[in-house]
N, C-alpha and C. Protein backbone atom coordinates (compact mmCIF):
# COMPACT_ATOMS: atom_id res chain seq x y z
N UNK A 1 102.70 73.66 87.71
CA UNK A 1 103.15 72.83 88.80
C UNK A 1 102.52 73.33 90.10
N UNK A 2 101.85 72.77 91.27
CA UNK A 2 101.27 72.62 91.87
C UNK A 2 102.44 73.41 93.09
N UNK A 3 101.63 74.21 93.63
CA UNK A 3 102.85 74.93 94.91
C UNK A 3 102.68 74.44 96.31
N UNK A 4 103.10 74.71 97.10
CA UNK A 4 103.29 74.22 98.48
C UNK A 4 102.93 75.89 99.30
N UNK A 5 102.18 75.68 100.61
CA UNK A 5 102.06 76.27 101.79
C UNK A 5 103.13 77.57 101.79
N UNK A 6 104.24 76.53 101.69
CA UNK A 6 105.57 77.81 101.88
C UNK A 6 105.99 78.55 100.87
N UNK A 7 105.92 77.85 99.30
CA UNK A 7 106.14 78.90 98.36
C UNK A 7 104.99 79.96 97.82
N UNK A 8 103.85 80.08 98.57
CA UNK A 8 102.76 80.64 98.62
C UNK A 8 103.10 82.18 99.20
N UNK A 9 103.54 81.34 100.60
CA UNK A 9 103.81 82.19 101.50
C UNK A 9 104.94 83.48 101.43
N UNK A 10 105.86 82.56 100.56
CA UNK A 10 107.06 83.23 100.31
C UNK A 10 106.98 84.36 99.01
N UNK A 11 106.07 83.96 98.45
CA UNK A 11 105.78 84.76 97.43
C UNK A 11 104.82 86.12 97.87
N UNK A 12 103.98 85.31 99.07
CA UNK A 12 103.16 86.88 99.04
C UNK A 12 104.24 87.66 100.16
N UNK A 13 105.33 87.11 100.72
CA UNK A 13 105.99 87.64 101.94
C UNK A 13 106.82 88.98 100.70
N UNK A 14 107.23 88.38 100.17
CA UNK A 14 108.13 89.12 98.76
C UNK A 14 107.44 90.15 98.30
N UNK A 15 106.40 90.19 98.15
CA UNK A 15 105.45 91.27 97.06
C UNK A 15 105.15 92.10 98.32
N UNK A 16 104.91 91.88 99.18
CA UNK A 16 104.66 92.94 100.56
C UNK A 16 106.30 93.72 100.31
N UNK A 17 107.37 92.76 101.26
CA UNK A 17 108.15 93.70 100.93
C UNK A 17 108.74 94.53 99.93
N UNK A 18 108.48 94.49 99.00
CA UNK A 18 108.48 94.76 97.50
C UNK A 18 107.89 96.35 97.62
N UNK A 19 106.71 95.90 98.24
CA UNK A 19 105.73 97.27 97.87
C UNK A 19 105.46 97.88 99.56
N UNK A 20 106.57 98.00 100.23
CA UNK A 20 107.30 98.86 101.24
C UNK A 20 106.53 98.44 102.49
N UNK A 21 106.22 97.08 102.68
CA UNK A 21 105.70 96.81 104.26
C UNK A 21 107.21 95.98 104.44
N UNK A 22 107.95 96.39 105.26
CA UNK A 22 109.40 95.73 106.03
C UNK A 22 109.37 94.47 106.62
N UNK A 23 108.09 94.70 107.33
CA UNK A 23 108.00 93.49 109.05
C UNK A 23 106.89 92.72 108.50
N UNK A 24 106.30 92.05 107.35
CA UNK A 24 104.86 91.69 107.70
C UNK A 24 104.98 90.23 108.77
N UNK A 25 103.93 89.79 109.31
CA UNK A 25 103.68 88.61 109.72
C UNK A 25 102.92 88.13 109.38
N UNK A 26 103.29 87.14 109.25
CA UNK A 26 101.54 85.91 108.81
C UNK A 26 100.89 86.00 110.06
N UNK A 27 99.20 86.05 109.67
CA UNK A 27 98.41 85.63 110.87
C UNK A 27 97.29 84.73 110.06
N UNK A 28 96.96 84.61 108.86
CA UNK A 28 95.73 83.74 108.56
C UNK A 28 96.08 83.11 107.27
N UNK A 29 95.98 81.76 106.86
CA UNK A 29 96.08 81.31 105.58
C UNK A 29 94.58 80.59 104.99
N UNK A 30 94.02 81.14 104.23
CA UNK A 30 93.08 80.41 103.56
C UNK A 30 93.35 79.54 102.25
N UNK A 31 92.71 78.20 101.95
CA UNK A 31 92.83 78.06 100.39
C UNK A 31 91.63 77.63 99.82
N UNK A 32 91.13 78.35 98.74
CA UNK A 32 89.69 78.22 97.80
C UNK A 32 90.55 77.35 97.03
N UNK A 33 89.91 75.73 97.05
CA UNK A 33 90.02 74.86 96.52
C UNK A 33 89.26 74.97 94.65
N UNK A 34 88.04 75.39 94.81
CA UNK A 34 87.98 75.74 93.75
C UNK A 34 88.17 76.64 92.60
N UNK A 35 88.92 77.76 93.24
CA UNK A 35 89.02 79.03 92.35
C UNK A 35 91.31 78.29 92.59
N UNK A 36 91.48 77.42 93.12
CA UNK A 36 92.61 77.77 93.47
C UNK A 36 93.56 78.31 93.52
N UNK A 37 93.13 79.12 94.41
CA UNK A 37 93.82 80.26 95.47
C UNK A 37 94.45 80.08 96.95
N UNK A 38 95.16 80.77 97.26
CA UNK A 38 95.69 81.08 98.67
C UNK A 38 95.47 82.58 99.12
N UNK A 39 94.54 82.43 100.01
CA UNK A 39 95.07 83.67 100.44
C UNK A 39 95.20 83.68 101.94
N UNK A 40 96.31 84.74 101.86
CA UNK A 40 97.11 84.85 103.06
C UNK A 40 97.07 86.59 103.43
N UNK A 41 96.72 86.72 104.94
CA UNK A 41 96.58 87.49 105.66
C UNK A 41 97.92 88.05 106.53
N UNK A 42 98.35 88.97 106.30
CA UNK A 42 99.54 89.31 106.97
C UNK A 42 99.10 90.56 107.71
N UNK A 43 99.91 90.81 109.14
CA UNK A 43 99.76 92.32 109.98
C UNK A 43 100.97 92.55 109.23
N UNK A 44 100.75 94.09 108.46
CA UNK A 44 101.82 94.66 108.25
C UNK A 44 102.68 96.18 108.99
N UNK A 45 101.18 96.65 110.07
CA UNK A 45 101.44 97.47 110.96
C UNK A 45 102.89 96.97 111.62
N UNK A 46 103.53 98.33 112.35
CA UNK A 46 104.70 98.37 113.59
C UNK A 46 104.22 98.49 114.31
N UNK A 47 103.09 99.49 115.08
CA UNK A 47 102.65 100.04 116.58
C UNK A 47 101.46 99.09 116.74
N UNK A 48 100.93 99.45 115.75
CA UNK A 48 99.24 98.65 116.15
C UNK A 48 99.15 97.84 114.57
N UNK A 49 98.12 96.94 114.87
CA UNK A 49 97.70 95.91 113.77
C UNK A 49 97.07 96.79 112.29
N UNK A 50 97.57 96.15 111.58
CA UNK A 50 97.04 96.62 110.08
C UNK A 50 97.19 95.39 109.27
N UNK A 51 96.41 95.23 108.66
CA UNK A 51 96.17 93.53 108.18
C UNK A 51 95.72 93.63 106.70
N UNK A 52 96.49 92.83 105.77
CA UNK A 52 96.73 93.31 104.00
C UNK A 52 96.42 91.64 103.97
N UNK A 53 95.71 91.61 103.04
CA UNK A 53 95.39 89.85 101.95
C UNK A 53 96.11 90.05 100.78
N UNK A 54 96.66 88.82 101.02
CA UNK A 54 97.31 88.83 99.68
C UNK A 54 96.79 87.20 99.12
N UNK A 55 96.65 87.64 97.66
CA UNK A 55 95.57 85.94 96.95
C UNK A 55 97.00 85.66 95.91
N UNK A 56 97.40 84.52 96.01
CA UNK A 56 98.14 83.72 95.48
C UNK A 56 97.62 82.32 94.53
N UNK A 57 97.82 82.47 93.13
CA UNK A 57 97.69 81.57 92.04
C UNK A 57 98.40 80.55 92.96
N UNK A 58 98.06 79.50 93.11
CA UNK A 58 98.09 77.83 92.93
C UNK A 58 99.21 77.00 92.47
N UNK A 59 98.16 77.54 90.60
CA UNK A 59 99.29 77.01 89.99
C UNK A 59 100.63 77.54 89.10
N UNK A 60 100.29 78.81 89.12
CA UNK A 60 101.30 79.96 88.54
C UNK A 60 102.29 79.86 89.98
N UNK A 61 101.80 80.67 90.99
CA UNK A 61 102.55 80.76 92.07
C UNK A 61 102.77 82.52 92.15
N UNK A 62 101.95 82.85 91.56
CA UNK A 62 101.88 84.05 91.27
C UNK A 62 100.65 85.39 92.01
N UNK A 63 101.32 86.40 92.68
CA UNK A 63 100.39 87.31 93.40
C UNK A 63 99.47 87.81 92.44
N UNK A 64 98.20 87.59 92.65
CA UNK A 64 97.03 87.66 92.05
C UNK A 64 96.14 89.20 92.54
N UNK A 65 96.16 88.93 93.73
CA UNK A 65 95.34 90.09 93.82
C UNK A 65 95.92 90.52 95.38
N UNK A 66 95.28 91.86 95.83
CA UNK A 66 96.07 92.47 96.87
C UNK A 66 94.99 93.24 97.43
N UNK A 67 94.98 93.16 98.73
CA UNK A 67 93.68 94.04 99.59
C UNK A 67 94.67 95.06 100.87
């Protein structure tokens, strides 16, 4: 089943906090239409910027890969 923007989002928001970033924020969403993917860019820094990708399956809805 085909996911939406937000359950993308919500999924990579989850696996961050999961794996001990507290605060992330979204700052960039990409989607590779052909590999379909999402990936989404979050600052997960407190003081200063630190910025983690997270690639989200499509159609699983599932965290794929992690930078």
């Amino acid at each position: 089943m085909p996911r939406t923007l937000v359950s993308a989002t919500e999924a990579a928001r989850d696996f961050l906090i999961k794996s001990g970033y507290l605060f992330p924020q979204l700052e960039k969403v990409d989607f590779d239409e052909s590999k379909q993917q999402w990936t989404l860019t979050f600052n997960v820094g407190i003081g200063q910027p630190k910025l983690k990708k997270v690639v989200v399956d499509e159609t699983s809805g599932q965290v794929i890969a992690f930078e």
